[in-house]
C-alpha atoms as a PDB file:
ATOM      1  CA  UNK A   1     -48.417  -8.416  96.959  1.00  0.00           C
ATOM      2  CA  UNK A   2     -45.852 -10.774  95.297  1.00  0.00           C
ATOM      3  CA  UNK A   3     -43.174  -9.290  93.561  1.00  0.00           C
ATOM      4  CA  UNK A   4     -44.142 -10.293  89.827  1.00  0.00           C
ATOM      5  CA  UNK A   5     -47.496  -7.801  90.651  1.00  0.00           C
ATOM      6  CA  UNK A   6     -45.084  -5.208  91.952  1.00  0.00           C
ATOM      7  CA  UNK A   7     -42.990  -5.500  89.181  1.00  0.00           C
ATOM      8  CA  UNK A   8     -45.921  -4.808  87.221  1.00  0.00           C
ATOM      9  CA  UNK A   9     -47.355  -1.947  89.636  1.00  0.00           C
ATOM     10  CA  UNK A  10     -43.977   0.256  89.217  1.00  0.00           C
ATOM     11  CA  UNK A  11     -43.833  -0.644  85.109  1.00  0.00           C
ATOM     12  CA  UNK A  12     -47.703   0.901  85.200  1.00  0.00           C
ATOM     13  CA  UNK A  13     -47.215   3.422  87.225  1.00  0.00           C
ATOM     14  CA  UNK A  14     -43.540   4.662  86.564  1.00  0.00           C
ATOM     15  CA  UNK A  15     -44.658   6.886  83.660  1.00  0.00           C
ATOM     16  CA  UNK A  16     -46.850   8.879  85.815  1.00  0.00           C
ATOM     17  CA  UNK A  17     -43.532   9.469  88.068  1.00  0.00           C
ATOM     18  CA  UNK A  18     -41.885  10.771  85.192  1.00  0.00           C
ATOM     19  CA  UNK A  19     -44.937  12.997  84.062  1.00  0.00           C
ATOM     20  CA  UNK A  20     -45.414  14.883  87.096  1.00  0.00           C
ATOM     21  CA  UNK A  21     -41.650  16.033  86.870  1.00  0.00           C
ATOM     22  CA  UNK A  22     -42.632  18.380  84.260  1.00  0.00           C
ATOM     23  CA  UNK A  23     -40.180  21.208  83.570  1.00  0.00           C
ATOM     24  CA  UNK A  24     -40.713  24.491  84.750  1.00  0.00           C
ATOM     25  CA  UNK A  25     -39.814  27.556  82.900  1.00  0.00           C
ATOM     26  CA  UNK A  26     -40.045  30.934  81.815  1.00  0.00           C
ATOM     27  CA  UNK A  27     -42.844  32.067  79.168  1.00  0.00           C
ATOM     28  CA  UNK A  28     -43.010  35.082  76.446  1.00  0.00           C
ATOM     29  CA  UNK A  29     -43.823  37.599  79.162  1.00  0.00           C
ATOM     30  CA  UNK A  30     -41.444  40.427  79.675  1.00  0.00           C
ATOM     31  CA  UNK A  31     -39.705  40.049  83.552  1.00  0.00           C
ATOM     32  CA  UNK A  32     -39.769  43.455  85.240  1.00  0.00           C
ATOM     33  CA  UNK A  33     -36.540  42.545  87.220  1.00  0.00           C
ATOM     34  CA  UNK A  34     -33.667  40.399  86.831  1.00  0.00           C
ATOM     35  CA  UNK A  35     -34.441  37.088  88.628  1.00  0.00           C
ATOM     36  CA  UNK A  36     -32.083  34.938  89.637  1.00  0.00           C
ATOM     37  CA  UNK A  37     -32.035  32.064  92.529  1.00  0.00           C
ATOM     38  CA  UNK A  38     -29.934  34.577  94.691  1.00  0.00           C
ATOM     39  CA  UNK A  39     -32.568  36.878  94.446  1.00  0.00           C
ATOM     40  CA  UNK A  40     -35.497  34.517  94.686  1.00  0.00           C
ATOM     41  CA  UNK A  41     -33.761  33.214  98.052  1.00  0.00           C
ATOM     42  CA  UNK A  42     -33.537  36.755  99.309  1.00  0.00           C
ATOM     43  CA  UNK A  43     -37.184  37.026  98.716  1.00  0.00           C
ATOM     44  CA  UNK A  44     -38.056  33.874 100.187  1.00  0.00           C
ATOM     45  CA  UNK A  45     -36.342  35.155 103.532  1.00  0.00           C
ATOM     46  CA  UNK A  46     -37.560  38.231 103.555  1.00  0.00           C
ATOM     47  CA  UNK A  47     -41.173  37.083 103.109  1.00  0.00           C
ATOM     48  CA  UNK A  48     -40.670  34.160 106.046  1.00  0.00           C
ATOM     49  CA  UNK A  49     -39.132  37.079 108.195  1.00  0.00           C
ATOM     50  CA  UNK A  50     -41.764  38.886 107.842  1.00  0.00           C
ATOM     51  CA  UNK A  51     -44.415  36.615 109.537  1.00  0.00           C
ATOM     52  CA  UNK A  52     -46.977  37.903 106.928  1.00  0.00           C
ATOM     53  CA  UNK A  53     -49.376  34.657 106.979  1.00  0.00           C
ATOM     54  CA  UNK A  54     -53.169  36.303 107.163  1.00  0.00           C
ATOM     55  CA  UNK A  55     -55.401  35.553 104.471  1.00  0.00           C
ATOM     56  CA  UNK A  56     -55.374  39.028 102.776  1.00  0.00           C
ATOM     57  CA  UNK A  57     -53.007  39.074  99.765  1.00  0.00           C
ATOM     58  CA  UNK A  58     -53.579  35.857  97.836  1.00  0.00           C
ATOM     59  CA  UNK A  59     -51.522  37.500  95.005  1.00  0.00           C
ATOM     60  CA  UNK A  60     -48.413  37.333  97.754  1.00  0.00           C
ATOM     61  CA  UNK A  61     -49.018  33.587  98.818  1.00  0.00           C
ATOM     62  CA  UNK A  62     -48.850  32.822  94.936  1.00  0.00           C
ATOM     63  CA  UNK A  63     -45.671  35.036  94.424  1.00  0.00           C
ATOM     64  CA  UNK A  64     -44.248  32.646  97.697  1.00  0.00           C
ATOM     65  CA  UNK A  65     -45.819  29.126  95.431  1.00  0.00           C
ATOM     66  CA  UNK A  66     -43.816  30.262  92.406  1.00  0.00           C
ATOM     67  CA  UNK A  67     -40.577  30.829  94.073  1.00  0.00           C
ATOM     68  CA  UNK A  68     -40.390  27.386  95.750  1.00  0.00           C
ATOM     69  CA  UNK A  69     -41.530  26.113  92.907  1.00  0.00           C
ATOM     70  CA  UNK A  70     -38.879  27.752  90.674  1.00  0.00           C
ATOM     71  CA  UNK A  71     -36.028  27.374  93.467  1.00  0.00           C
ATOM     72  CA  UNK A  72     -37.092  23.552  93.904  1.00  0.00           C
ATOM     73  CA  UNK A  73     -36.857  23.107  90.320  1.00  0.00           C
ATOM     74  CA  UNK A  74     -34.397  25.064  89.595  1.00  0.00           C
ATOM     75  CA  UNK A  75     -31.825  25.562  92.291  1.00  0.00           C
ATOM     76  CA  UNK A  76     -32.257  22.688  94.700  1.00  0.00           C
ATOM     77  CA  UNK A  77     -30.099  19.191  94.065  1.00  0.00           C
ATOM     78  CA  UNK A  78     -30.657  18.015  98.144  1.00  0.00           C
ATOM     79  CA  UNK A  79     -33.535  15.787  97.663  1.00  0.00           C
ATOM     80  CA  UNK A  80     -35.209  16.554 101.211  1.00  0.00           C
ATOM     81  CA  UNK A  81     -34.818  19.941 100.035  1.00  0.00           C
ATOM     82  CA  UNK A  82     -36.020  19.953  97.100  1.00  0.00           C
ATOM     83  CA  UNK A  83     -39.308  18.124  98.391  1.00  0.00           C
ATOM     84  CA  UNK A  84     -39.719  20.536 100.727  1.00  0.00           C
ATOM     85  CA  UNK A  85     -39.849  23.770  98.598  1.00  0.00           C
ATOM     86  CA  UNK A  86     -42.573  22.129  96.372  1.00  0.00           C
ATOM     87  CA  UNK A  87     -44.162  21.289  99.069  1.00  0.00           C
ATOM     88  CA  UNK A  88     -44.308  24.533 100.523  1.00  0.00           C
ATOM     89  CA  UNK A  89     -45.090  26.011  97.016  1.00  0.00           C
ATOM     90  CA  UNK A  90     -48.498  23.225  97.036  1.00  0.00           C
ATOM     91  CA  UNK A  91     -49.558  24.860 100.520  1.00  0.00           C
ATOM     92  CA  UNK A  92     -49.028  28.733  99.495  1.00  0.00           C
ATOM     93  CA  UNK A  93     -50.494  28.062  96.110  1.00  0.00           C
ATOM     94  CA  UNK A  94     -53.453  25.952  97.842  1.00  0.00           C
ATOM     95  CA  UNK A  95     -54.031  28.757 100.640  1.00  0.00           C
ATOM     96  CA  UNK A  96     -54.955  30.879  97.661  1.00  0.00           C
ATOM     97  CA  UNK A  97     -57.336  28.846  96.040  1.00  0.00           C
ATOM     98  CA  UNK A  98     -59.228  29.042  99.147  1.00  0.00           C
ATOM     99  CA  UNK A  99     -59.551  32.376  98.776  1.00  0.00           C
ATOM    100  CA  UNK A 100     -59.373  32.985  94.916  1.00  0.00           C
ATOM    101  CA  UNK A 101     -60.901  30.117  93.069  1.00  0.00           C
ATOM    102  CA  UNK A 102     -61.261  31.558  90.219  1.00  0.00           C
ATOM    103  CA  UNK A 103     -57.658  32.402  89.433  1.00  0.00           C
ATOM    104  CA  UNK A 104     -55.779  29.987  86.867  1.00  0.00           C
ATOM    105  CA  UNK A 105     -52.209  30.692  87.674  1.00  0.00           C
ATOM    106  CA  UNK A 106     -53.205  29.394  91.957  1.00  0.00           C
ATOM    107  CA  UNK A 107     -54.483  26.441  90.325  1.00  0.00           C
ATOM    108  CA  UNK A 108     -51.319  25.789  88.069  1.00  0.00           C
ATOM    109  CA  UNK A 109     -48.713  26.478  90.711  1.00  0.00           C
ATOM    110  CA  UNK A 110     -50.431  24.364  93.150  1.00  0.00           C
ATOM    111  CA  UNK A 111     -50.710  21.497  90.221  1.00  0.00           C
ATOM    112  CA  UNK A 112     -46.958  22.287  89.391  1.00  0.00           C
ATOM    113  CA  UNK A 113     -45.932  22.241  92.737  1.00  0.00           C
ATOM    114  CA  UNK A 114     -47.755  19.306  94.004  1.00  0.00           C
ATOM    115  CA  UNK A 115     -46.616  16.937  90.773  1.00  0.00           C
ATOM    116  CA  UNK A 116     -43.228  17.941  91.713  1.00  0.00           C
ATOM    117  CA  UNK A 117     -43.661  16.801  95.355  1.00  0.00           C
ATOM    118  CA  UNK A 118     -44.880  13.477  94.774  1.00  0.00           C
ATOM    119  CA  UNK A 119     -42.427  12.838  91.697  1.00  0.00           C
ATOM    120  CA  UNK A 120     -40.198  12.954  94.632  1.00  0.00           C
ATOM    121  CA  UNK A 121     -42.092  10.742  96.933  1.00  0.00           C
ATOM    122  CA  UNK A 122     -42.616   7.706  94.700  1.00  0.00           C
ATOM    123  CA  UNK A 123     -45.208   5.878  93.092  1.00  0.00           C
ATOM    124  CA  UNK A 124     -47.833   5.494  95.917  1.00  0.00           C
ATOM    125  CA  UNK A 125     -47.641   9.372  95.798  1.00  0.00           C
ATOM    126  CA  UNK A 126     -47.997   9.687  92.450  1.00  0.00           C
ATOM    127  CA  UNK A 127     -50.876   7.711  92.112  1.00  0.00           C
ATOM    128  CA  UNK A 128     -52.738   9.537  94.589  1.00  0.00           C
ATOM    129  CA  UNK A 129     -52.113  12.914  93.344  1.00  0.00           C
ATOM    130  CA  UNK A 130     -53.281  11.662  89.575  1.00  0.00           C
ATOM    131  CA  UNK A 131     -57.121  12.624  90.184  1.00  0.00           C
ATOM    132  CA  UNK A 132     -56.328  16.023  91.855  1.00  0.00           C
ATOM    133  CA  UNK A 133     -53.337  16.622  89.399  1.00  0.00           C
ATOM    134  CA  UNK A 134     -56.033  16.400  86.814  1.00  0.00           C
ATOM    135  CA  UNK A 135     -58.536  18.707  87.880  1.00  0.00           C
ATOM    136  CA  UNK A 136     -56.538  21.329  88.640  1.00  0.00           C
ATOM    137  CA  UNK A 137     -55.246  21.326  85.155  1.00  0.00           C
ATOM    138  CA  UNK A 138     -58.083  20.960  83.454  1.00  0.00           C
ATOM    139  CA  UNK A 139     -59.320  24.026  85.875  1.00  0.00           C
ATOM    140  CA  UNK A 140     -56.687  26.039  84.966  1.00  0.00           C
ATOM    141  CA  UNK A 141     -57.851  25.790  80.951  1.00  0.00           C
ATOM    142  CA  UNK A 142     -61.247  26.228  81.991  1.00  0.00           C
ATOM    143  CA  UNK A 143     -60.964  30.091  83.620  1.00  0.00           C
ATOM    144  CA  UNK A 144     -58.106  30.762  80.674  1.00  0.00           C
ATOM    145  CA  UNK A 145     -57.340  28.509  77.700  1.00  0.00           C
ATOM    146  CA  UNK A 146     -54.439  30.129  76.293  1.00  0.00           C
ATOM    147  CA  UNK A 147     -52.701  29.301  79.125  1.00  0.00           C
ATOM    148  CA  UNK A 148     -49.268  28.052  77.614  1.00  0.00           C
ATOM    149  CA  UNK A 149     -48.084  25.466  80.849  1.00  0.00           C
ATOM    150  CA  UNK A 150     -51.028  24.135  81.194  1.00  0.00           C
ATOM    151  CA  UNK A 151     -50.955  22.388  77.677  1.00  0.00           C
ATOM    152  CA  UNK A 152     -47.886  21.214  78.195  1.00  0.00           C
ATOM    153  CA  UNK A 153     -48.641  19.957  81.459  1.00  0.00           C
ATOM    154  CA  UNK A 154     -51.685  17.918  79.535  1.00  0.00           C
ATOM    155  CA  UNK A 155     -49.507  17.009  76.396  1.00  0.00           C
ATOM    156  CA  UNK A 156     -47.013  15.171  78.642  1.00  0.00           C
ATOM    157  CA  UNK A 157     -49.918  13.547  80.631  1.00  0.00           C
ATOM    158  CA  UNK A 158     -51.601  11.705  77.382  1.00  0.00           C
ATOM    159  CA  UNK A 159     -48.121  10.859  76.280  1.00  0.00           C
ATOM    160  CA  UNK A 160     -46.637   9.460  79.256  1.00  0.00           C
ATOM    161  CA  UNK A 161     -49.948   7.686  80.968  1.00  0.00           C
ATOM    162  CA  UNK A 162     -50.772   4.407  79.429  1.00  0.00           C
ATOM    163  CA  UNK A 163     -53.653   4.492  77.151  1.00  0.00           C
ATOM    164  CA  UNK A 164     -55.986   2.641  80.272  1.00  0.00           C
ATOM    165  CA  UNK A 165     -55.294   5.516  82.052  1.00  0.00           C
ATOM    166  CA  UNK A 166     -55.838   8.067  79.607  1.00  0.00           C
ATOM    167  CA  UNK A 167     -53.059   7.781  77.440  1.00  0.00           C
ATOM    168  CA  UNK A 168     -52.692   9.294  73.737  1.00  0.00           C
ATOM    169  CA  UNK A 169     -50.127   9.934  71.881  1.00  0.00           C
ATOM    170  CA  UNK A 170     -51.449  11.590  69.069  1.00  0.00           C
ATOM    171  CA  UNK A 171     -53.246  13.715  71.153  1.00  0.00           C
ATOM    172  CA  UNK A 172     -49.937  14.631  73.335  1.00  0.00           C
ATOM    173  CA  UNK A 173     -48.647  16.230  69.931  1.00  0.00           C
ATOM    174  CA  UNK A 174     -51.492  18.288  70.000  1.00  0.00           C
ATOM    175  CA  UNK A 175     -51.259  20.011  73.410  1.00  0.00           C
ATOM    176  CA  UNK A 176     -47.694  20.097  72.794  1.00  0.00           C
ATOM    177  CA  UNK A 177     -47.908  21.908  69.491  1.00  0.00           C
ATOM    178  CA  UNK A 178     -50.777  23.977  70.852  1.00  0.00           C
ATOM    179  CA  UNK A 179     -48.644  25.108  74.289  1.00  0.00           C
ATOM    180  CA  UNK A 180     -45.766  26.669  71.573  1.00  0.00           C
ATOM    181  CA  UNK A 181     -48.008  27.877  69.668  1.00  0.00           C
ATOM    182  CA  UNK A 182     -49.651  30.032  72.466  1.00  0.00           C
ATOM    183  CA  UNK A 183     -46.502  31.270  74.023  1.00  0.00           C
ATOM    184  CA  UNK A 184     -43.268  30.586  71.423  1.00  0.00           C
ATOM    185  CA  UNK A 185     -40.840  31.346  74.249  1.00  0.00           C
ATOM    186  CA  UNK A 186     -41.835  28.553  76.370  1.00  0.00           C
ATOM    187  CA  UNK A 187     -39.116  26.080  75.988  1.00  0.00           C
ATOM    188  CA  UNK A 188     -40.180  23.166  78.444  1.00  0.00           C
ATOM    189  CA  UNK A 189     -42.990  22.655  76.204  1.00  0.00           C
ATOM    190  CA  UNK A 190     -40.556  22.751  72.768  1.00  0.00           C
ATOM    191  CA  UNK A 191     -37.991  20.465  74.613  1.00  0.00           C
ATOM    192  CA  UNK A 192     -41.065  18.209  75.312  1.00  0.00           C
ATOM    193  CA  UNK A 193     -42.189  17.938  71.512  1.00  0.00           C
ATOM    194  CA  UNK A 194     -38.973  17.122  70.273  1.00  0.00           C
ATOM    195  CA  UNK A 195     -38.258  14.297  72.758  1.00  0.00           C
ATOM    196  CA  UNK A 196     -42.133  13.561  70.916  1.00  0.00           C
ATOM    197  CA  UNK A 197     -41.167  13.581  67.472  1.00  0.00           C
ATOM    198  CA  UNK A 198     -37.758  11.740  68.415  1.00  0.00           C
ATOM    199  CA  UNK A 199     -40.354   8.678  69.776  1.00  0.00           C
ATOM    200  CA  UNK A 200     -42.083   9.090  66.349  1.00  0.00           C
ATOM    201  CA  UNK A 201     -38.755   8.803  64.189  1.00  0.00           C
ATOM    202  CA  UNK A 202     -39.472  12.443  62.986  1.00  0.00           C
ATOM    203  CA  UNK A 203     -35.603  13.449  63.939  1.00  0.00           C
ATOM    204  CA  UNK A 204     -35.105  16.372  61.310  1.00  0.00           C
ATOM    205  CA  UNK A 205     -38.737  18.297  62.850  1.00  0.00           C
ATOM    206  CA  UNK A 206     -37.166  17.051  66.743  1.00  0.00           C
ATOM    207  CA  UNK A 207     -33.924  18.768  65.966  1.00  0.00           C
ATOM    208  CA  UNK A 208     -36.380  21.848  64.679  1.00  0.00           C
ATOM    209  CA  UNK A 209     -37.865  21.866  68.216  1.00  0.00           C
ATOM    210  CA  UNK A 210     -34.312  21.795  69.873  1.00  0.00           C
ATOM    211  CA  UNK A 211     -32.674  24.564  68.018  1.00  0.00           C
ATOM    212  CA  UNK A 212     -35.326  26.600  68.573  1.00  0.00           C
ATOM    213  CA  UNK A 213     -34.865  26.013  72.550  1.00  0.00           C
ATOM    214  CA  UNK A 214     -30.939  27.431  71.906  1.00  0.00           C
ATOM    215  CA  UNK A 215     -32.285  29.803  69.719  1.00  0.00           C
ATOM    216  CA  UNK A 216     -35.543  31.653  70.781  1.00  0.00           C
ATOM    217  CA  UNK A 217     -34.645  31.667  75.091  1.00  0.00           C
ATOM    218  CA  UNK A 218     -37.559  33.099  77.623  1.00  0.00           C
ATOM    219  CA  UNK A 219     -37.446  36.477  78.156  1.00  0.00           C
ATOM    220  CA  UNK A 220     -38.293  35.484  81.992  1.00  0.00           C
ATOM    221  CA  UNK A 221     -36.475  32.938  84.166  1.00  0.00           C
ATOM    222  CA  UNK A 222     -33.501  32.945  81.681  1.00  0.00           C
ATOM    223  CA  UNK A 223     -31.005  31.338  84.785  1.00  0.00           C
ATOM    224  CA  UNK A 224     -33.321  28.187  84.536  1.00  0.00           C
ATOM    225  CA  UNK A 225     -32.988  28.078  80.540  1.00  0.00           C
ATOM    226  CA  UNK A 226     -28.986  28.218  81.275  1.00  0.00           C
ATOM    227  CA  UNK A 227     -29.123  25.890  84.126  1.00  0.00           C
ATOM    228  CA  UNK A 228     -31.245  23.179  82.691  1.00  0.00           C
ATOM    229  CA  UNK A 229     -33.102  23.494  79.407  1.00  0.00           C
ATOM    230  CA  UNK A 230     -30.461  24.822  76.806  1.00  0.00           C
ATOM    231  CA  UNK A 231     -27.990  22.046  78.459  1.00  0.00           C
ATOM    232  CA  UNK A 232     -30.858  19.305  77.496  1.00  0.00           C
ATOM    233  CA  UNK A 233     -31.190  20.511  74.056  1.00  0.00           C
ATOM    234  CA  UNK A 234     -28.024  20.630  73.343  1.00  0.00           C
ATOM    235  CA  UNK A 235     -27.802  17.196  74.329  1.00  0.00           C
ATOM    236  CA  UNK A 236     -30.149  16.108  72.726  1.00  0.00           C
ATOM    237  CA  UNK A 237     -28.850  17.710  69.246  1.00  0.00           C
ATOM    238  CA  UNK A 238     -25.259  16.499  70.188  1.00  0.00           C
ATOM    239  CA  UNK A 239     -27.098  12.949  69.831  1.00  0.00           C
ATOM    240  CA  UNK A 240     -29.131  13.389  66.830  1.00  0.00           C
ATOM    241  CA  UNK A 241     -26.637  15.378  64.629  1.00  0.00           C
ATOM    242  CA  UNK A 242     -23.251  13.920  66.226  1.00  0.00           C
ATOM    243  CA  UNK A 243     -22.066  17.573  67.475  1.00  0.00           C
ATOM    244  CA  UNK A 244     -22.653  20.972  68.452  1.00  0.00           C
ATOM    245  CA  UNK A 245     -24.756  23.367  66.543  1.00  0.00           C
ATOM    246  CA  UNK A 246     -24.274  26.272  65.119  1.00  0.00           C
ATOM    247  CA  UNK A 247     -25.678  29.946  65.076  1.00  0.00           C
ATOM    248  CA  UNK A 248     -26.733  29.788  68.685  1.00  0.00           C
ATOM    249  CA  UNK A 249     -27.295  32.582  71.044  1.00  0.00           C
ATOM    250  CA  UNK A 250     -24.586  32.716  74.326  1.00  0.00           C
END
């Protein structure tokens, strides 16, 4: 392939890179414990210690997908590192699904986990995964449509892909809106829509969507909020309204 084609190869397919890097997060459900990465590692350990690998407790493995997939996220900056918890997270969640179809979240985390992976891996990967990356999130929304990640995960999809690839913008707004309007707490999704209305020149209703980030955190996952999506939003407002805002939570 010459390099003019290649050139053209990455600009096509470097959106999809950025898609599957979708932010993980914390919804409106109450946490029964305190997480934090220390903790999550501790669990991780424990779990691997434990040798406890027979296909009886698919409600275990998927515990084991959503803490590589948080700590990955999360925690992680040592890109080999990083690759490796998510993929880790795509074979726990994936070992479920063999044994519980029917279950949306095994189907997200493996989606979530496995669009992290080849984010990481480049655009050969990310290509590849597209198809599969689909289905499972369109499975997910089949067995449970109120499932708040899941139309995120589809809102950044049709606004990121271009249009002969399924791209739509106006229909990224949509799953965007819907996602916050299932589950107000979920911040990926409201960082998400304001970056949205930003790229429509809707700045007041963007900087709506970023206070709200600061000012409505998950009640779960809280140490990813501080680590990552309150320091984007108030980036992002820094930029739009030329300093910090105030009123917001600590």
């Amino acid at each position: 392939m010459d390099s003019k084609k290649s050139g053209h190869l990455i600009l096509w397919f470097a959106p999809i890179l950025f898609l599957l890097g979708w932010p993980i997060g914390g919804s409106g459900e109450p946490s029964h414990e305190s997480e934090s990465p220390e903790r999550l590692e501790e669990e991780l350990l424990g779990f691997l210690a434990s040798g406890r690998s027979e296909p009886h407790d698919p409600a275990e493995w998927m515990r084991m997908a959503s803490v590589y997939l948080d700590l990955g996220y999360g925690l992680y900056v040592d890109h080999e590192k990083k690759l490796g918890a998510f993929q880790e997270g795509a074979r726990w969640a994936k070992k479920a699904l063999e044994q519980q179809e029917s279950s949306a979240e095994a189907h997200f985390l493996y989606a979530a986990n496995l669009g992290q992976a080849v984010q990481l891996q480049g655009v050969i990967a990310a290509a590849l995964a597209l198809q599969d990356l689909r289905y499972h999130v369109n499975r997910v929304l089949e067995i449970d449509e109120k499932h708040a990640p899941a139309h995120h995960i589809l809102g950044r999809m049709y606004e990121e892909l271009p249009w002969f690839l399924g791209g739509d913008t106006q229909m990224a707004g949509q799953y965007l809106k819907k996602a916050i309007a299932l589950d107000i707490h979920y911040v990926p999704a409201r960082l998400d829509l304001g970056r949205w209305y930003l790229s429509h020149g809707h700045a007041e209703e963007a900087v709506k969507e970023f206070l709200g980030v600061l000012n409505t955190p998950p009640l779960k996952k809280r140490w990813i909020w501080e680590r990552i999506h309150r320091p984007q939003a108030q980036m992002f407002l820094q930029q739009n309204r030329g300093g910090e805002p105030s009123g917001l939570v600590e």
